[in-house]
C-alpha atoms as a PDB file:
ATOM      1  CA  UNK A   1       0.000   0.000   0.000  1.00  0.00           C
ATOM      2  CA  UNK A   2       3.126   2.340  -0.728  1.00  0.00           C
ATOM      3  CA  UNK A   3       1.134   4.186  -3.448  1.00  0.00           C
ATOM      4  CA  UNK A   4      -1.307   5.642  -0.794  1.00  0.00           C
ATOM      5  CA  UNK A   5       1.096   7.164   0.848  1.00  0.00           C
ATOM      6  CA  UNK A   6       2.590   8.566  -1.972  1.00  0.00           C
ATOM      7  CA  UNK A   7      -0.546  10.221  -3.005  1.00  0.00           C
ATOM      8  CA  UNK A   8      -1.048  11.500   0.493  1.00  0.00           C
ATOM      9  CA  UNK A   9       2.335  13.347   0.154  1.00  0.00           C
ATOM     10  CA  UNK A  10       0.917  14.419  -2.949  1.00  0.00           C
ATOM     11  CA  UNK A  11      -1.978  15.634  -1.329  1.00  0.00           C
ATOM     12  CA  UNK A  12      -0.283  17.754   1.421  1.00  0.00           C
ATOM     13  CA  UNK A  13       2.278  19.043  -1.018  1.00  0.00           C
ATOM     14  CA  UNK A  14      -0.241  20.123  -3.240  1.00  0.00           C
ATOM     15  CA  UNK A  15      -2.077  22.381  -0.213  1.00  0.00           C
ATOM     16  CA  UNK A  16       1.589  23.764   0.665  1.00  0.00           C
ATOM     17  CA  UNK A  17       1.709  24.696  -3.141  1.00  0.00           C
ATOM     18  CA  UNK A  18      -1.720  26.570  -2.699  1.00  0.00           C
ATOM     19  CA  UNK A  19       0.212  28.447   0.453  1.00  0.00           C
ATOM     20  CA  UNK A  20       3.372  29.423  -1.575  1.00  0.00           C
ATOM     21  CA  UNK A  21       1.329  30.412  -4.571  1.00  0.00           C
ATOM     22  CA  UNK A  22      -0.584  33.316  -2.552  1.00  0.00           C
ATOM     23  CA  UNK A  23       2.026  34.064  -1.196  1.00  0.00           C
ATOM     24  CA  UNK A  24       4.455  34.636  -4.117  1.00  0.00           C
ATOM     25  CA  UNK A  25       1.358  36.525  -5.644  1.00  0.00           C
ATOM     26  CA  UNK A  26       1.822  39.002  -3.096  1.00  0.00           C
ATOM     27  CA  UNK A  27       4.603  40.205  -5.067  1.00  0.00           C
ATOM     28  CA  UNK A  28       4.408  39.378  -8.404  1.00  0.00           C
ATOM     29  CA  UNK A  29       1.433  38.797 -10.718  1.00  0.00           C
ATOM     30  CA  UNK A  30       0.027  35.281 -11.488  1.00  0.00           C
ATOM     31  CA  UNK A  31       1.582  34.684 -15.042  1.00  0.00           C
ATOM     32  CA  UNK A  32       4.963  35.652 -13.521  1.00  0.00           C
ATOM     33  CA  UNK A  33       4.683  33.262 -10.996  1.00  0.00           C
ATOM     34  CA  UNK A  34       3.061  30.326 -13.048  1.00  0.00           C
ATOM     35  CA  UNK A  35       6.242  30.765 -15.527  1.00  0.00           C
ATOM     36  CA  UNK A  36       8.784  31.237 -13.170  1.00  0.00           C
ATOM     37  CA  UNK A  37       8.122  28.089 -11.240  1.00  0.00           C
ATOM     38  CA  UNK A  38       7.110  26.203 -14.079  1.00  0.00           C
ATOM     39  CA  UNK A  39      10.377  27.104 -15.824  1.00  0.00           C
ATOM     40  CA  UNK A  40      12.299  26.563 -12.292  1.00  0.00           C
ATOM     41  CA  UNK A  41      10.400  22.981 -12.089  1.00  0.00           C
ATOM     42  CA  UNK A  42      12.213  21.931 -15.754  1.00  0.00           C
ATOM     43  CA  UNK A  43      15.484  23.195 -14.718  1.00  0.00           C
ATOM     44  CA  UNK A  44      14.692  20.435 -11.272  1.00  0.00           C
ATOM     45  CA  UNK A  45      14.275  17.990 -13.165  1.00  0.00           C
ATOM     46  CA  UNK A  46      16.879  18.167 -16.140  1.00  0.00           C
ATOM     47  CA  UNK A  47      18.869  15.449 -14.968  1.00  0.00           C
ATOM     48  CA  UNK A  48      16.322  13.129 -15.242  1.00  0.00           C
ATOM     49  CA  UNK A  49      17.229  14.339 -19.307  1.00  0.00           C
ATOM     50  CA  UNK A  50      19.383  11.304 -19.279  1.00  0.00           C
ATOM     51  CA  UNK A  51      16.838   8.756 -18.394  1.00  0.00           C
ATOM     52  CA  UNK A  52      14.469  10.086 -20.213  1.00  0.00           C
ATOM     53  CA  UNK A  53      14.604   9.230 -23.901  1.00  0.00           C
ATOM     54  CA  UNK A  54      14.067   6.231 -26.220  1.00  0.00           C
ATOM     55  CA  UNK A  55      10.233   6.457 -26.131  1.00  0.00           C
ATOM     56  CA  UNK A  56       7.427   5.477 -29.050  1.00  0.00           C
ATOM     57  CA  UNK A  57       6.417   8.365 -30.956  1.00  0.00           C
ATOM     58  CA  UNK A  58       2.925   7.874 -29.543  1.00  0.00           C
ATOM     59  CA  UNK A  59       4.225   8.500 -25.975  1.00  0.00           C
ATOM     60  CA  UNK A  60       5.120  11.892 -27.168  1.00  0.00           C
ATOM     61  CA  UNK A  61       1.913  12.723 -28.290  1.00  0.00           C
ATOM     62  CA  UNK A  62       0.675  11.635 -25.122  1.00  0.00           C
ATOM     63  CA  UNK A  63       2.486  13.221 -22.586  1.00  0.00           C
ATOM     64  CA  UNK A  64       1.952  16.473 -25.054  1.00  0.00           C
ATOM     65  CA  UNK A  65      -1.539  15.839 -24.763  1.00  0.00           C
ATOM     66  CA  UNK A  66      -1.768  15.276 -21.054  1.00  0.00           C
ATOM     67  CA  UNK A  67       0.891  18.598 -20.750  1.00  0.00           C
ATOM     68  CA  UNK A  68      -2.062  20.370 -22.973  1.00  0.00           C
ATOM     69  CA  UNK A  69      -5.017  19.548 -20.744  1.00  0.00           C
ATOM     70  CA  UNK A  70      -2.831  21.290 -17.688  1.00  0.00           C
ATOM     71  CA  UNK A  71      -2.110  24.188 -19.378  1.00  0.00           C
ATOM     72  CA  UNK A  72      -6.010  24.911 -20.386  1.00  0.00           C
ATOM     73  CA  UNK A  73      -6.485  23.926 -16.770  1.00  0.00           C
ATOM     74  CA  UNK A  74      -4.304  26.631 -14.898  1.00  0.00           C
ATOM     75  CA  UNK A  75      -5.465  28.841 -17.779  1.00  0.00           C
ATOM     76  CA  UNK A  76      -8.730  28.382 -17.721  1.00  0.00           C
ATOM     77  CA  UNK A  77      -9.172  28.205 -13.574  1.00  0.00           C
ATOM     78  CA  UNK A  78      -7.165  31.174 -13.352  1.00  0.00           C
ATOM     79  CA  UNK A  79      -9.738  33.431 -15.791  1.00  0.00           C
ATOM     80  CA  UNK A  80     -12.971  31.757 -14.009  1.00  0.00           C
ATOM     81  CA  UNK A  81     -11.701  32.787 -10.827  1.00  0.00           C
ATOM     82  CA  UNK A  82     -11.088  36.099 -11.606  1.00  0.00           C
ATOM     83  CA  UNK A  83     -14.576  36.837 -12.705  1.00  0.00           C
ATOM     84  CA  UNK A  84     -16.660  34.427 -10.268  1.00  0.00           C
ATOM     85  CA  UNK A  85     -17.053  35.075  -6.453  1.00  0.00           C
ATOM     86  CA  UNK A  86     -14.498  32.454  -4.633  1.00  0.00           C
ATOM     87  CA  UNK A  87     -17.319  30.757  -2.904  1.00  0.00           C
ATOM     88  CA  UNK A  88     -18.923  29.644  -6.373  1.00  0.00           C
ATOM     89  CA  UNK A  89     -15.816  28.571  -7.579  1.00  0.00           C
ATOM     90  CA  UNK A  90     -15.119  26.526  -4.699  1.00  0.00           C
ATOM     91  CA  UNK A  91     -18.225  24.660  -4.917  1.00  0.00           C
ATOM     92  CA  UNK A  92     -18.099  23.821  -8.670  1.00  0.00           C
ATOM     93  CA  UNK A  93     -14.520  22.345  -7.925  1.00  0.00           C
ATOM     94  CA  UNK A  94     -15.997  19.561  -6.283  1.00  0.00           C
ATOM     95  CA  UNK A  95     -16.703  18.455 -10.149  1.00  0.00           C
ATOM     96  CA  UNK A  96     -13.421  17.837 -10.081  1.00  0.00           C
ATOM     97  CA  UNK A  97     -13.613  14.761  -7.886  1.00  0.00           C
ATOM     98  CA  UNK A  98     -16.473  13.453  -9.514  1.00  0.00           C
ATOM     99  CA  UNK A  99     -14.630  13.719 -13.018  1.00  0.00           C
ATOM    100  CA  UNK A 100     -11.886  11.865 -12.151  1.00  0.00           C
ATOM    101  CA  UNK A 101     -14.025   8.973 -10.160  1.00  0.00           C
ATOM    102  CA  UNK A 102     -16.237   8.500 -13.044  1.00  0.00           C
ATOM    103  CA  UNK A 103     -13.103   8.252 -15.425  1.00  0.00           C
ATOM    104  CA  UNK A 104     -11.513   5.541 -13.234  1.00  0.00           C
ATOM    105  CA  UNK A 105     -14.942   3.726 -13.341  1.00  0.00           C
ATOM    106  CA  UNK A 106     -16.212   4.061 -16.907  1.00  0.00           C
ATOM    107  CA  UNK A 107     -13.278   3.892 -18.948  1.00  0.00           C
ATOM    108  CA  UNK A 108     -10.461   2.299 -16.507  1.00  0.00           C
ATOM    109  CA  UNK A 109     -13.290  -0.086 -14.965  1.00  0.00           C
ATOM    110  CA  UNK A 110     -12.253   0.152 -11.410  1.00  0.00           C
ATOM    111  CA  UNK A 111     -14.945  -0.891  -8.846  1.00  0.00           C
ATOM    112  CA  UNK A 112     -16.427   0.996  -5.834  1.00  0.00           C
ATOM    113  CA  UNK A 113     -17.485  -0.803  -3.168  1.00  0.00           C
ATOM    114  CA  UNK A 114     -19.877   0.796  -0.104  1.00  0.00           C
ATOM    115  CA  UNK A 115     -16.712   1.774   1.919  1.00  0.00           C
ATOM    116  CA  UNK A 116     -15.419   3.728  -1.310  1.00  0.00           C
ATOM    117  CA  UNK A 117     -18.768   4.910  -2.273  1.00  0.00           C
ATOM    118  CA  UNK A 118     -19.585   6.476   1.266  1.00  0.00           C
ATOM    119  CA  UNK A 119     -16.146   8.293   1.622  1.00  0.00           C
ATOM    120  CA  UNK A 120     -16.882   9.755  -1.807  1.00  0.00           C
ATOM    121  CA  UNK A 121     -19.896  11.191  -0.341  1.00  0.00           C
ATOM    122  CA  UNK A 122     -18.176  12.338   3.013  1.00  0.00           C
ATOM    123  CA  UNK A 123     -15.446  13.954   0.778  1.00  0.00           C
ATOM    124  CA  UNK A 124     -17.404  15.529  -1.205  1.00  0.00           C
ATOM    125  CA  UNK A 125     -20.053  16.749   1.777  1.00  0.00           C
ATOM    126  CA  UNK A 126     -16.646  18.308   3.461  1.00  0.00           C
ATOM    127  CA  UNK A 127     -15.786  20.217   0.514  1.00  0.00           C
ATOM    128  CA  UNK A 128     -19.093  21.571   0.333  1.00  0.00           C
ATOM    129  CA  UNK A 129     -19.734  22.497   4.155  1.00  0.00           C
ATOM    130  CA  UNK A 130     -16.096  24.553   3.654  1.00  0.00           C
ATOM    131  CA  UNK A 131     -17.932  26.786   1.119  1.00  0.00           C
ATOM    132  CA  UNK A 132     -20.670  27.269   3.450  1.00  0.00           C
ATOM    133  CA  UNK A 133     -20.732  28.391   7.472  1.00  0.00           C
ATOM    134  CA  UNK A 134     -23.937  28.629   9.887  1.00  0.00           C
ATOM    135  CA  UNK A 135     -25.263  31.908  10.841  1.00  0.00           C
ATOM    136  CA  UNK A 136     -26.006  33.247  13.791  1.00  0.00           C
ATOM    137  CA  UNK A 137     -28.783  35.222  12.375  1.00  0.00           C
ATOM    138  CA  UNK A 138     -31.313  32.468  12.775  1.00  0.00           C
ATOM    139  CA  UNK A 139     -33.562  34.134   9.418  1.00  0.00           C
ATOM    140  CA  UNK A 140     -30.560  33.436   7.578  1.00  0.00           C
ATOM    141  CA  UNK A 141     -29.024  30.201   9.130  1.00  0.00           C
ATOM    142  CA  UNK A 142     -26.647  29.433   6.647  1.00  0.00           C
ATOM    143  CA  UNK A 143     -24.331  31.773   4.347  1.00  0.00           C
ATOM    144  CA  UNK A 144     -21.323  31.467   1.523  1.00  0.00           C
ATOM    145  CA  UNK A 145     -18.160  31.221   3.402  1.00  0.00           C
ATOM    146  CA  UNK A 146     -16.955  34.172   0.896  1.00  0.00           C
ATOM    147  CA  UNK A 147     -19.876  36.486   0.331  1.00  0.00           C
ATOM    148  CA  UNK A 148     -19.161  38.287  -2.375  1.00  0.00           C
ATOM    149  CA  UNK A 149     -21.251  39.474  -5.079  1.00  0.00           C
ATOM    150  CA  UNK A 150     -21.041  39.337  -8.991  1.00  0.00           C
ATOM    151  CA  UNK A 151     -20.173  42.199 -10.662  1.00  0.00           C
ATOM    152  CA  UNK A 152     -22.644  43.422 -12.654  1.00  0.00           C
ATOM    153  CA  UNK A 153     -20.674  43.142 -16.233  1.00  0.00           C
ATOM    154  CA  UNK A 154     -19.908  39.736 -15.579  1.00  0.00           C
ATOM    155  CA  UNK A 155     -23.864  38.455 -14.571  1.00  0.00           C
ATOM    156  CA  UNK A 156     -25.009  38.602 -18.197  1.00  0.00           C
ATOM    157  CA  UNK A 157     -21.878  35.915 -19.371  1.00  0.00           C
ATOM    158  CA  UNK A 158     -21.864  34.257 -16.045  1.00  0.00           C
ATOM    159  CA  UNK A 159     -22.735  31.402 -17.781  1.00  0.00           C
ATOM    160  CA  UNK A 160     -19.806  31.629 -19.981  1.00  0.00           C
ATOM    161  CA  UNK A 161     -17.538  31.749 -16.918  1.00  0.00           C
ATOM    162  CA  UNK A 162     -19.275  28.384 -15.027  1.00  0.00           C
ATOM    163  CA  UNK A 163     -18.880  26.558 -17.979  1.00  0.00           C
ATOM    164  CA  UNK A 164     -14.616  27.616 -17.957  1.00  0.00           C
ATOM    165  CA  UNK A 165     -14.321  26.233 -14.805  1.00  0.00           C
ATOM    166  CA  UNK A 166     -16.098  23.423 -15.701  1.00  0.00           C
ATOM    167  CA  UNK A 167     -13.758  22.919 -18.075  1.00  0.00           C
ATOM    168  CA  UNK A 168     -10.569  23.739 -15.786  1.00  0.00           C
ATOM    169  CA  UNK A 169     -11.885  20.570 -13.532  1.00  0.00           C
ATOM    170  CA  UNK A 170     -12.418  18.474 -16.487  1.00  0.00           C
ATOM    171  CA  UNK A 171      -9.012  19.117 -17.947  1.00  0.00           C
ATOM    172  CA  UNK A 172      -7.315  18.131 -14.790  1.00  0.00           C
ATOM    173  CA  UNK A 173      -9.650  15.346 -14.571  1.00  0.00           C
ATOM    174  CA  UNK A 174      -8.138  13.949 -17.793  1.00  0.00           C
ATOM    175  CA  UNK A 175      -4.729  14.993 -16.829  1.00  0.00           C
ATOM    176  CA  UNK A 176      -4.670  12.195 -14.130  1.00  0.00           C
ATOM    177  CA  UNK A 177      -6.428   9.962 -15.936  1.00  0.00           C
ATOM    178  CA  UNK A 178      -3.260  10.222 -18.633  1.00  0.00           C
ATOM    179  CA  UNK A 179      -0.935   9.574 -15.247  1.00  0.00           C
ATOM    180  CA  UNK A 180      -2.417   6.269 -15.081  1.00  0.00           C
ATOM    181  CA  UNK A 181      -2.268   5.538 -18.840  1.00  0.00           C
ATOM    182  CA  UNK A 182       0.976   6.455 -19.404  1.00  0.00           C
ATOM    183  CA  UNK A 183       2.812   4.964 -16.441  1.00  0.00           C
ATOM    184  CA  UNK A 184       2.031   1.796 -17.151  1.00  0.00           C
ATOM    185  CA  UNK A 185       3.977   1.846 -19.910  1.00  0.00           C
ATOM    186  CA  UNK A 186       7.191   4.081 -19.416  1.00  0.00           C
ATOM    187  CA  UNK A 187       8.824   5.762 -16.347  1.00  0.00           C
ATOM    188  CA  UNK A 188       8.308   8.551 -14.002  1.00  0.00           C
ATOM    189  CA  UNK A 189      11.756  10.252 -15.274  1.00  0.00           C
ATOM    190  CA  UNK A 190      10.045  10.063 -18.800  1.00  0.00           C
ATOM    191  CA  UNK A 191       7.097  11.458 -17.781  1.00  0.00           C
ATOM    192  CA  UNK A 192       7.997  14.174 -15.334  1.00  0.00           C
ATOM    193  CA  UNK A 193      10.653  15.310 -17.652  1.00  0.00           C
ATOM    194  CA  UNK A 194       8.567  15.623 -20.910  1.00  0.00           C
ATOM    195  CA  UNK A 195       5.830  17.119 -19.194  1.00  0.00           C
ATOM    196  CA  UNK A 196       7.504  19.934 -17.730  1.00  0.00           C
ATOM    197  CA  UNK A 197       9.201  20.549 -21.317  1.00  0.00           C
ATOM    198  CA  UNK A 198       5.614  21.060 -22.789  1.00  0.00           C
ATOM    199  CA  UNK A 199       4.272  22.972 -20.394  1.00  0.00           C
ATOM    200  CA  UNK A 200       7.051  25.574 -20.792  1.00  0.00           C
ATOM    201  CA  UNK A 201       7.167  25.195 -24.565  1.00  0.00           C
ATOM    202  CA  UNK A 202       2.997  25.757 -24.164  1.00  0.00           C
ATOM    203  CA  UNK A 203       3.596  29.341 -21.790  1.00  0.00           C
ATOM    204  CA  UNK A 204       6.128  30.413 -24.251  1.00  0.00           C
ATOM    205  CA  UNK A 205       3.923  30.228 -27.486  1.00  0.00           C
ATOM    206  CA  UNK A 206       1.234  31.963 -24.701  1.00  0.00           C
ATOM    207  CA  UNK A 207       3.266  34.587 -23.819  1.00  0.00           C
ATOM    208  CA  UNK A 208       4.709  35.089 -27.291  1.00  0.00           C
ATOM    209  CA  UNK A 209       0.846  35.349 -28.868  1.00  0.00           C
ATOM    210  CA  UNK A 210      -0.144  37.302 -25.662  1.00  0.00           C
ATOM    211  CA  UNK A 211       2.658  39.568 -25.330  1.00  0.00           C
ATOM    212  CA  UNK A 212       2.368  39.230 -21.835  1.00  0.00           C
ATOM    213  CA  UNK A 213       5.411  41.091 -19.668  1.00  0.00           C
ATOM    214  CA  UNK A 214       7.306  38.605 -17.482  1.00  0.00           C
ATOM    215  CA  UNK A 215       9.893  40.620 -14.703  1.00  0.00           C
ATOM    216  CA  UNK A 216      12.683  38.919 -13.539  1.00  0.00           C
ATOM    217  CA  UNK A 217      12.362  40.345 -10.367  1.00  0.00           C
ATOM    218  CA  UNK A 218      10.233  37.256  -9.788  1.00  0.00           C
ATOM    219  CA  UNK A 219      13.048  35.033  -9.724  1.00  0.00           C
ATOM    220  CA  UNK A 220      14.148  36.822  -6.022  1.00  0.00           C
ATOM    221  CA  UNK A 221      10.266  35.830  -4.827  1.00  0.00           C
ATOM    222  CA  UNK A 222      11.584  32.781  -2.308  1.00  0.00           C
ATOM    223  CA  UNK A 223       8.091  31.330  -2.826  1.00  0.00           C
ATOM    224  CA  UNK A 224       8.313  30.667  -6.123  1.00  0.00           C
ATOM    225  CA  UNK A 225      11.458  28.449  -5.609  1.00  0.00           C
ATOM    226  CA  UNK A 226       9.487  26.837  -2.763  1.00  0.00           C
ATOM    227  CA  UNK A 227       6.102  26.130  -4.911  1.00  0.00           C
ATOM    228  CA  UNK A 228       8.955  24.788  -7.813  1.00  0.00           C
ATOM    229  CA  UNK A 229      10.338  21.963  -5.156  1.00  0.00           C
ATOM    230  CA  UNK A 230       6.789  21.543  -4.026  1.00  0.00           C
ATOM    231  CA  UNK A 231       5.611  20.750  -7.277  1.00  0.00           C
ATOM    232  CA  UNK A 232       8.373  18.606  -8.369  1.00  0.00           C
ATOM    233  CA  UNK A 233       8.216  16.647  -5.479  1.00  0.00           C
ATOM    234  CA  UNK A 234       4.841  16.015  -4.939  1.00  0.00           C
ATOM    235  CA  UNK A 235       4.420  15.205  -8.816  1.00  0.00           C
ATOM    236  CA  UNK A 236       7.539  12.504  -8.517  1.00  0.00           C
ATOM    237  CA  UNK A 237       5.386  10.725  -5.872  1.00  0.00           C
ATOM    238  CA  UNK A 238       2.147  10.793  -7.602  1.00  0.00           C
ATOM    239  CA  UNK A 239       3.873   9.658 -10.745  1.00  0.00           C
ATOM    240  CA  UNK A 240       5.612   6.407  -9.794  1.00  0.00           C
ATOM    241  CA  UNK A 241       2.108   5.829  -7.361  1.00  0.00           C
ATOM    242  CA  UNK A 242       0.307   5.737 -10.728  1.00  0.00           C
ATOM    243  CA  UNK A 243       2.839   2.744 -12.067  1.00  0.00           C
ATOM    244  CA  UNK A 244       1.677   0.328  -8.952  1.00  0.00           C
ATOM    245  CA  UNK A 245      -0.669  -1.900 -10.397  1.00  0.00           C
ATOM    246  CA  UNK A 246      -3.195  -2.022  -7.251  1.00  0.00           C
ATOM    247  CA  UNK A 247      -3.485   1.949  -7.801  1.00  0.00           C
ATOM    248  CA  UNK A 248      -6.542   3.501  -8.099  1.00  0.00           C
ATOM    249  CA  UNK A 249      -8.076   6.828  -9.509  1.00  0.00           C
ATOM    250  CA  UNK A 250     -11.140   6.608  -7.728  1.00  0.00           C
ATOM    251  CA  UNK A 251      -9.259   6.268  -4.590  1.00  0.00           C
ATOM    252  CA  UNK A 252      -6.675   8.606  -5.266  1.00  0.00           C
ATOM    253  CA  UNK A 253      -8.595  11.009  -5.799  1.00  0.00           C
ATOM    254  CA  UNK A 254     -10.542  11.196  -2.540  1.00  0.00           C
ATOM    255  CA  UNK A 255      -6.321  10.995  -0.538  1.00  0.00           C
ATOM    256  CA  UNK A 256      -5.598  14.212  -2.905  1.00  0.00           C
ATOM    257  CA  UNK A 257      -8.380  16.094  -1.007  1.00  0.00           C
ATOM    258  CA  UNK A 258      -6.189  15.892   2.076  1.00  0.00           C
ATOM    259  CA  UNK A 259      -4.385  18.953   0.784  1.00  0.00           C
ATOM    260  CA  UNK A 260      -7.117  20.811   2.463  1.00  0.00           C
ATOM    261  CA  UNK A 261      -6.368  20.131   5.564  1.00  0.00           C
ATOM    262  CA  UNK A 262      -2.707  22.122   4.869  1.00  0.00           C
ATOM    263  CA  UNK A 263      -4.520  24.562   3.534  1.00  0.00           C
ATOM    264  CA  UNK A 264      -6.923  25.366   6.453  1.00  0.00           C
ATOM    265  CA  UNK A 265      -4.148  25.140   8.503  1.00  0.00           C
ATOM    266  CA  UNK A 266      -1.941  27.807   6.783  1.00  0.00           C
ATOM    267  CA  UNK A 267      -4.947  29.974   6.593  1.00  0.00           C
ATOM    268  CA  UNK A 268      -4.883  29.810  10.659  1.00  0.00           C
ATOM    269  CA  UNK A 269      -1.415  30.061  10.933  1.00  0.00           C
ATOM    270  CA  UNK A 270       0.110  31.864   8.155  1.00  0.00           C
ATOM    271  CA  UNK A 271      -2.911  34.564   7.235  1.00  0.00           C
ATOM    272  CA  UNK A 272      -5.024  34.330  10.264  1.00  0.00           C
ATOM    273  CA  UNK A 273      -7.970  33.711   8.904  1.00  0.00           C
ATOM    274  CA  UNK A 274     -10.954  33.701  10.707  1.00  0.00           C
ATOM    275  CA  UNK A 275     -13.484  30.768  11.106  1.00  0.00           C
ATOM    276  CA  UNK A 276     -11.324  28.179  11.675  1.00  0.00           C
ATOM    277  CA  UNK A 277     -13.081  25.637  13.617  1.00  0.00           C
ATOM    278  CA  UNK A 278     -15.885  25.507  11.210  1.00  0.00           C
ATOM    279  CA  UNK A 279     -13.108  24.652   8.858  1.00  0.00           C
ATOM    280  CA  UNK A 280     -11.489  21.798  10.919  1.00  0.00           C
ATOM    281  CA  UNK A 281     -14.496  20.384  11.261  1.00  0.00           C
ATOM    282  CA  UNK A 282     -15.187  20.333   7.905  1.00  0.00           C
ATOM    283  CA  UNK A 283     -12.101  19.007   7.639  1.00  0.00           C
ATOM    284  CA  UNK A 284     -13.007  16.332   9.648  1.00  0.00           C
ATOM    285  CA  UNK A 285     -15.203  14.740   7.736  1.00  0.00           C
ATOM    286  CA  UNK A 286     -13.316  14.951   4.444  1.00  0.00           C
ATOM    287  CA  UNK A 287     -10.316  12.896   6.912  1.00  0.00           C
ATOM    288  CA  UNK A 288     -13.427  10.120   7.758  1.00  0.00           C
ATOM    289  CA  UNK A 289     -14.183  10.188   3.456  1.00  0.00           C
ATOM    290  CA  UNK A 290     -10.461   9.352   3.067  1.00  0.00           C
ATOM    291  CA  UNK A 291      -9.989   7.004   5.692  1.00  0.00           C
ATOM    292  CA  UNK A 292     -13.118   5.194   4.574  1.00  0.00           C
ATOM    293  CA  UNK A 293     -11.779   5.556   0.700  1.00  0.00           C
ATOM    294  CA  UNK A 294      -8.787   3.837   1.002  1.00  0.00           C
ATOM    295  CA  UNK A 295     -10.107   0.886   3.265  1.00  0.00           C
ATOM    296  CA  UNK A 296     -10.801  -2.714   1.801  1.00  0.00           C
END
């Protein structure tokens, strides 16, 4: 059962990368710091270079493909966000999870039993409850966790910006399902290294078409170096967790939640944030949804 723990480091690295990356936002803007560690990330894992040749053509094509679905992803999460209230966007993440389940069920064939099935639910419950807090107000008893309104300009193609992050969840969705494809068949050097390659090679051609303005000033941003390792890291272990056969994507999906828990806690700790034990006990019952996940 290495491969769960793999993902769970995945899972916690991925809520330390959601630290670093408001944090490194602070000082530069979000293309800046997408590039920078993205381009930091490749240089990381270079020496992999070596290991990393001698596949089929069609691997190529692949890996460009599954590099392709991230880049639409942090492309198109990044515009949604911008235009719909945080709250809204937090709730239609949860398609996320249910993209990737169905994927592992419909097309890999992998099999839920009532454990799995009920910690998808508890999962998914926690994730909701964290967009939503009780009031004290008893007229109003419950209210978004981030009240804030659409702006005006943006209610007439809100439409337009539910369906992008629809399509940001889906994309990653299919990103992971590639993981599993792929790494049956060649190695996580091969993989890590090739994707990196055409995700940079994908922000340049942005950028170019664009014309966007990168400073680099954001090389001095610390967090940037520290999302880079993050990223690295936590992608190494999820890659060679997806190459044990017993592996699941229904299941790994539900331990990648636990990056929530890092999140909440950096919130407390690192931007003092208010309404915090609402939040751990959310947290709290995504934990039972995992625990219950990854039982037999």
């Amino acid at each position: 059962m290495g491969w769960i723990f793999l993902v769970l480091i995945y899972g916690l690295f991925k809520g330390g990368r959601e630290i670093a990356k408001k944090k490194a936002m602070t000082r530069n803007t979000v293309m800046e710091v997408l590039v920078a560690y993205t381009v930091l990330s490749l240089i990381m894992v270079v020496p992999q270079a070596k290991d990393a040749g001698g596949l089929e053509l069609k691997y190529y094509f692949l890996i460009a493909f599954k590099s392709f679905c991230m880049f639409i992803a942090w492309i198109c999460s990044f515009n949604s966000l911008k235009k719909l209230p945080v709250s809204l966007f937090g709730i239609l993440s949860l398609s996320r999870v249910l993209f990737a389940t169905l994927l592992g069920v419909l097309v890999l064939h992998e099999t839920m039993g009532a454990l799995q099935i009920t910690g998808l639910v508890l999962v998914c419950s926690g994730l909701l409850m964290l967009k939503f807090k009780p009031n004290a107000n008893k007229t109003d008893r419950v209210v978004p966790l981030v009240a804030e309104e659409i702006n005006p300009s943006v209610k007439e193609n809100i439409t337009i910006y539910v369906i992008i992050a629809f399509i940001s969840c889906l994309m990653n969705s299919i990103s992971g399902f590639m993981d599993k494809i792929l790494m049956k068949d060649i190695t996580s050097s091969q993989l890590q290294f090739w994707y990196m390659l055409f995700i940079v090679f994908y922000y340049a051609v942005y950028i170019l078409i664009k014309k966007e303005k990168i400073s680099l000033s954001v090389i001095k941003n610390p967090w940037v170096w520290i999302l880079a390792v993050l990223f690295v890291t936590g992608d190494k272990a999820l890659f060679i967790a997806n190459a044990d056969p017993d592996s699941k994507i229904s299941v790994m999906t539900l331990i990648k939640q636990s990056a929530c828990i890092v999140t909440i806690l950096g919130g407390k700790f690192i931007f003092k944030e208010k309404g915090i034990a609402w939040k751990l006990l959310c947290a709290s019952v995504i934990i039972s949804g995992i625990v219950l996940g990854v039982l037999k």
